[in-house]
C-alpha atoms as a PDB file:
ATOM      1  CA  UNK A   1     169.204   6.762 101.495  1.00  0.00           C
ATOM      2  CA  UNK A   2     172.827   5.728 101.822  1.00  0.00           C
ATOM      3  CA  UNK A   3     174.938   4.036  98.610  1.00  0.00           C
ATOM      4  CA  UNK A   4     174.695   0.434  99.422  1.00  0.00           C
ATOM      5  CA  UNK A   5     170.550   1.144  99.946  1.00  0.00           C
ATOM      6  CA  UNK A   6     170.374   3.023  96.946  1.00  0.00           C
ATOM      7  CA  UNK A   7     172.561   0.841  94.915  1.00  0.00           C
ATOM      8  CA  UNK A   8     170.795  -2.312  96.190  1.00  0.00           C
ATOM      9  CA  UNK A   9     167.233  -0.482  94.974  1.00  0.00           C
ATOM     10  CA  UNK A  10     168.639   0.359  91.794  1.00  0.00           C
ATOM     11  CA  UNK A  11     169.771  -3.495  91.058  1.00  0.00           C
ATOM     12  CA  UNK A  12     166.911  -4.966  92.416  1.00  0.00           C
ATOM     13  CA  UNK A  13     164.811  -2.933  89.516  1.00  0.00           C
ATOM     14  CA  UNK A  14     167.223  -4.389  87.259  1.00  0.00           C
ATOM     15  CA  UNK A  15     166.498  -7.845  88.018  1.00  0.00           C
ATOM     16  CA  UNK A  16     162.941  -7.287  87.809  1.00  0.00           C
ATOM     17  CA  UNK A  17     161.778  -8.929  84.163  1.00  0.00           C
ATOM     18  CA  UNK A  18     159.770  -6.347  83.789  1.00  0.00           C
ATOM     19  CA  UNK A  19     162.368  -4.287  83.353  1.00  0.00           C
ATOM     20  CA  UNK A  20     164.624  -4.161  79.753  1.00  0.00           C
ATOM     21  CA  UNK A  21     166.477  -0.615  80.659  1.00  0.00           C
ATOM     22  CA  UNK A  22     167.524   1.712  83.287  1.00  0.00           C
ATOM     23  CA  UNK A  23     167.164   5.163  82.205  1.00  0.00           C
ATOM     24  CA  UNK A  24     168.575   8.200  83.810  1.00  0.00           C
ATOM     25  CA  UNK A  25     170.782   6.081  86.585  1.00  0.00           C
ATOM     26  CA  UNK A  26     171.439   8.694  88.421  1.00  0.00           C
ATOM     27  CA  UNK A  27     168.698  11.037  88.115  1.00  0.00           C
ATOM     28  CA  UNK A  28     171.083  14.057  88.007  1.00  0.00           C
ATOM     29  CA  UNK A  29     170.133  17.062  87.047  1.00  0.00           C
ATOM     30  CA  UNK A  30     173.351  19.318  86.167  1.00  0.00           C
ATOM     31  CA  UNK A  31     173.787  22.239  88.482  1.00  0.00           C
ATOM     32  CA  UNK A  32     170.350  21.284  90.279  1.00  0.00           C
ATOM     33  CA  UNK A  33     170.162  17.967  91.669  1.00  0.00           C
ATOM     34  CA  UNK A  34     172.628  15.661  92.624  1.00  0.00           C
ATOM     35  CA  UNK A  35     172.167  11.943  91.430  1.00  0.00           C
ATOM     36  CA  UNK A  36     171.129   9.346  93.561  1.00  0.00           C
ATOM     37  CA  UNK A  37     174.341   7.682  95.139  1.00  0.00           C
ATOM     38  CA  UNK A  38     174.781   4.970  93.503  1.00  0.00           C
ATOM     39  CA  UNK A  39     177.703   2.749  92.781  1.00  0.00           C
ATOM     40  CA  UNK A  40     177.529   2.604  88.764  1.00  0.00           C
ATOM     41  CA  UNK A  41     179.980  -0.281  88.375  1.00  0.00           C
ATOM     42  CA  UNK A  42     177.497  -2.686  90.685  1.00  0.00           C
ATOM     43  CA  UNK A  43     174.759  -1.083  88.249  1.00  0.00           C
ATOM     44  CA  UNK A  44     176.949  -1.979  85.594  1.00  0.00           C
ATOM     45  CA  UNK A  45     177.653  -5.470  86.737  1.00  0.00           C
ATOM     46  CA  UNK A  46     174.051  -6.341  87.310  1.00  0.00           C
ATOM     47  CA  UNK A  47     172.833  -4.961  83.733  1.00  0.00           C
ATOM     48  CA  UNK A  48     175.714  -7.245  82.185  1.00  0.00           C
ATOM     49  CA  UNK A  49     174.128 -10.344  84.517  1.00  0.00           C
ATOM     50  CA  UNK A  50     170.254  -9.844  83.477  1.00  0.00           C
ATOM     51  CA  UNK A  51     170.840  -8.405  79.572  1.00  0.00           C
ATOM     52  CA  UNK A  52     169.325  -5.135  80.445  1.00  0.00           C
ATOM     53  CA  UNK A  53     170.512  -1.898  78.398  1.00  0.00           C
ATOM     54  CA  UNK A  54     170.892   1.933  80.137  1.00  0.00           C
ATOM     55  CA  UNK A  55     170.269   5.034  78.936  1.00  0.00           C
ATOM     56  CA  UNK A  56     172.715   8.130  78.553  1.00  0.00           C
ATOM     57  CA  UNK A  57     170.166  10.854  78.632  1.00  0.00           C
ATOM     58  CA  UNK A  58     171.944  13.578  75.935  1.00  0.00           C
ATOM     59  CA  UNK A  59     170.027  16.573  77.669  1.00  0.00           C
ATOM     60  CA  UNK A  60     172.439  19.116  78.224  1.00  0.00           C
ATOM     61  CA  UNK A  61     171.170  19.252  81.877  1.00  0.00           C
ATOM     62  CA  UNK A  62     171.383  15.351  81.883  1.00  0.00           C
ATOM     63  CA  UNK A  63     174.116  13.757  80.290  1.00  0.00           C
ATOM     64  CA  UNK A  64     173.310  10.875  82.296  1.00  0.00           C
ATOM     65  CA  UNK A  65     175.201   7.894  81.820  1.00  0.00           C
ATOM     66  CA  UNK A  66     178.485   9.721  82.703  1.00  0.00           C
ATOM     67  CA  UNK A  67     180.904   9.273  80.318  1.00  0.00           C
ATOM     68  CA  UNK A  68     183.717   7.950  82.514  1.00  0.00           C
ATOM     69  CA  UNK A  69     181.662   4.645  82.854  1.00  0.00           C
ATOM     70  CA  UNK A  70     180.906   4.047  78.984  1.00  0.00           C
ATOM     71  CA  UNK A  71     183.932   2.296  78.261  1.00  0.00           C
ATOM     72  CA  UNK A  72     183.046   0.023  81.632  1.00  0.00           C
ATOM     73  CA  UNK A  73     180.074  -0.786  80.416  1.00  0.00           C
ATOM     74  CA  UNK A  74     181.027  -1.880  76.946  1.00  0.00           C
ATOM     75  CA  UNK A  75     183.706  -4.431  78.575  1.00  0.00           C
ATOM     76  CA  UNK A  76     180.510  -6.108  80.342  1.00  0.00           C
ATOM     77  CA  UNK A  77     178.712  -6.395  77.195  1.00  0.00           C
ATOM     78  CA  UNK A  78     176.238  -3.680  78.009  1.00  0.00           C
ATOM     79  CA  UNK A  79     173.567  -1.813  75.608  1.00  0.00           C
ATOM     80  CA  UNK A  80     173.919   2.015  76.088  1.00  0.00           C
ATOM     81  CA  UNK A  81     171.025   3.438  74.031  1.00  0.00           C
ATOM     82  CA  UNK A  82     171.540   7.275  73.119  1.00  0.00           C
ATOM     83  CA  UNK A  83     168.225   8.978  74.176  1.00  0.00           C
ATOM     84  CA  UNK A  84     167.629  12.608  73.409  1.00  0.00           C
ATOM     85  CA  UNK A  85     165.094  13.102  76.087  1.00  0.00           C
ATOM     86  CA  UNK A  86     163.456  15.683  73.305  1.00  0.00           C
ATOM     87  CA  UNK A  87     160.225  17.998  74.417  1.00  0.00           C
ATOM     88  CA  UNK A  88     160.493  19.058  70.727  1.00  0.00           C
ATOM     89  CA  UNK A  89     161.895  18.450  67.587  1.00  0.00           C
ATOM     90  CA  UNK A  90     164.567  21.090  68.294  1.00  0.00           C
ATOM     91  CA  UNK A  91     166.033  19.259  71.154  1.00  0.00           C
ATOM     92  CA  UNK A  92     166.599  15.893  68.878  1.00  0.00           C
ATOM     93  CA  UNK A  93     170.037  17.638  68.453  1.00  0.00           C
ATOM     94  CA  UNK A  94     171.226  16.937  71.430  1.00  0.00           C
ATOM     95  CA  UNK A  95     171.703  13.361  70.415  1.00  0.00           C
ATOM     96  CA  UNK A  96     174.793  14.343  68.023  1.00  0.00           C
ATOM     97  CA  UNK A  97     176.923  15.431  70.985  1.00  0.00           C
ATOM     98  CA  UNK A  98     176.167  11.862  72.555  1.00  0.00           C
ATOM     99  CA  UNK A  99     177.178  10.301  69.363  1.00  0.00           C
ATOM    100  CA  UNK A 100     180.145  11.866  69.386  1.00  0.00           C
ATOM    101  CA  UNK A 101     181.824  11.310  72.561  1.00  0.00           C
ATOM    102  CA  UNK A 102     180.201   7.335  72.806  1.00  0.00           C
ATOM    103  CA  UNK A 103     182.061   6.944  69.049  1.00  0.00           C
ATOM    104  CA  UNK A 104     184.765   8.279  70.981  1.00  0.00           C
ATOM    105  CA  UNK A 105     184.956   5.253  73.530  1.00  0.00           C
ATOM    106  CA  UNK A 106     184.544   2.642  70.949  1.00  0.00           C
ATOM    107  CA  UNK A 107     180.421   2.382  71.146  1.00  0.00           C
ATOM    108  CA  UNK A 108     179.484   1.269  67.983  1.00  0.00           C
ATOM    109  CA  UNK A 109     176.327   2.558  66.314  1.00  0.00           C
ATOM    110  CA  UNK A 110     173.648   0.286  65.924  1.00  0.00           C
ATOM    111  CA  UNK A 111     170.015   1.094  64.603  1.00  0.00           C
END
């Protein structure tokens, strides 16, 4: 699939009102699987236009929302919501790393 396909599939689900939030945007998988290539700031853009929120996936073999578009997405207005993607109770950990770095571009916490 080429960017402008992929990116138009990925805002198209956005739009859908099923939908409230995109989770694992790109569908990386560190040193496995490249994401899908999309154009995050169209992503972005769209989430901002229908009120939907996206994930950063904390999994060390995640870390998907990419931290170079947090502070992007906070200037549209954006929820990011901090998911652990946990198998088991040890992995809820992983969330404190996320924590750290979105405190770190100005997300503010929110429970």
């Amino acid at each position: 699939m080429s960017v402008e396909e992929a990116t138009l599939r990925t805002v198209m689900a956005i739009k859908n009102k099923y939908v409230t939030m995109l989770g694992n945007p790109k569908g990386r998988l560190l040193f496995e699987r490249e994401g899908y290539p999309i154009k995050m700031k169209q992503v972005i853009d769209a989430a901002s236009d229908y009120s939907k929120a996206i994930e950063i996936n904390s999994h060390p073999m995640r870390l998907d929302l990419e931290w170079r578009f947090l502070k992007y997405g906070k200037e549209k207005g954006v929820k990011i919501i901090i998911n652990p993607d946990a198998r088991n109770t040890h992995a809820l950990i992983d969330v404190n790393t996320e924590l750290e770095l979105s405190e770190r571009f100005g997300l503010k916490k929110r429970m």
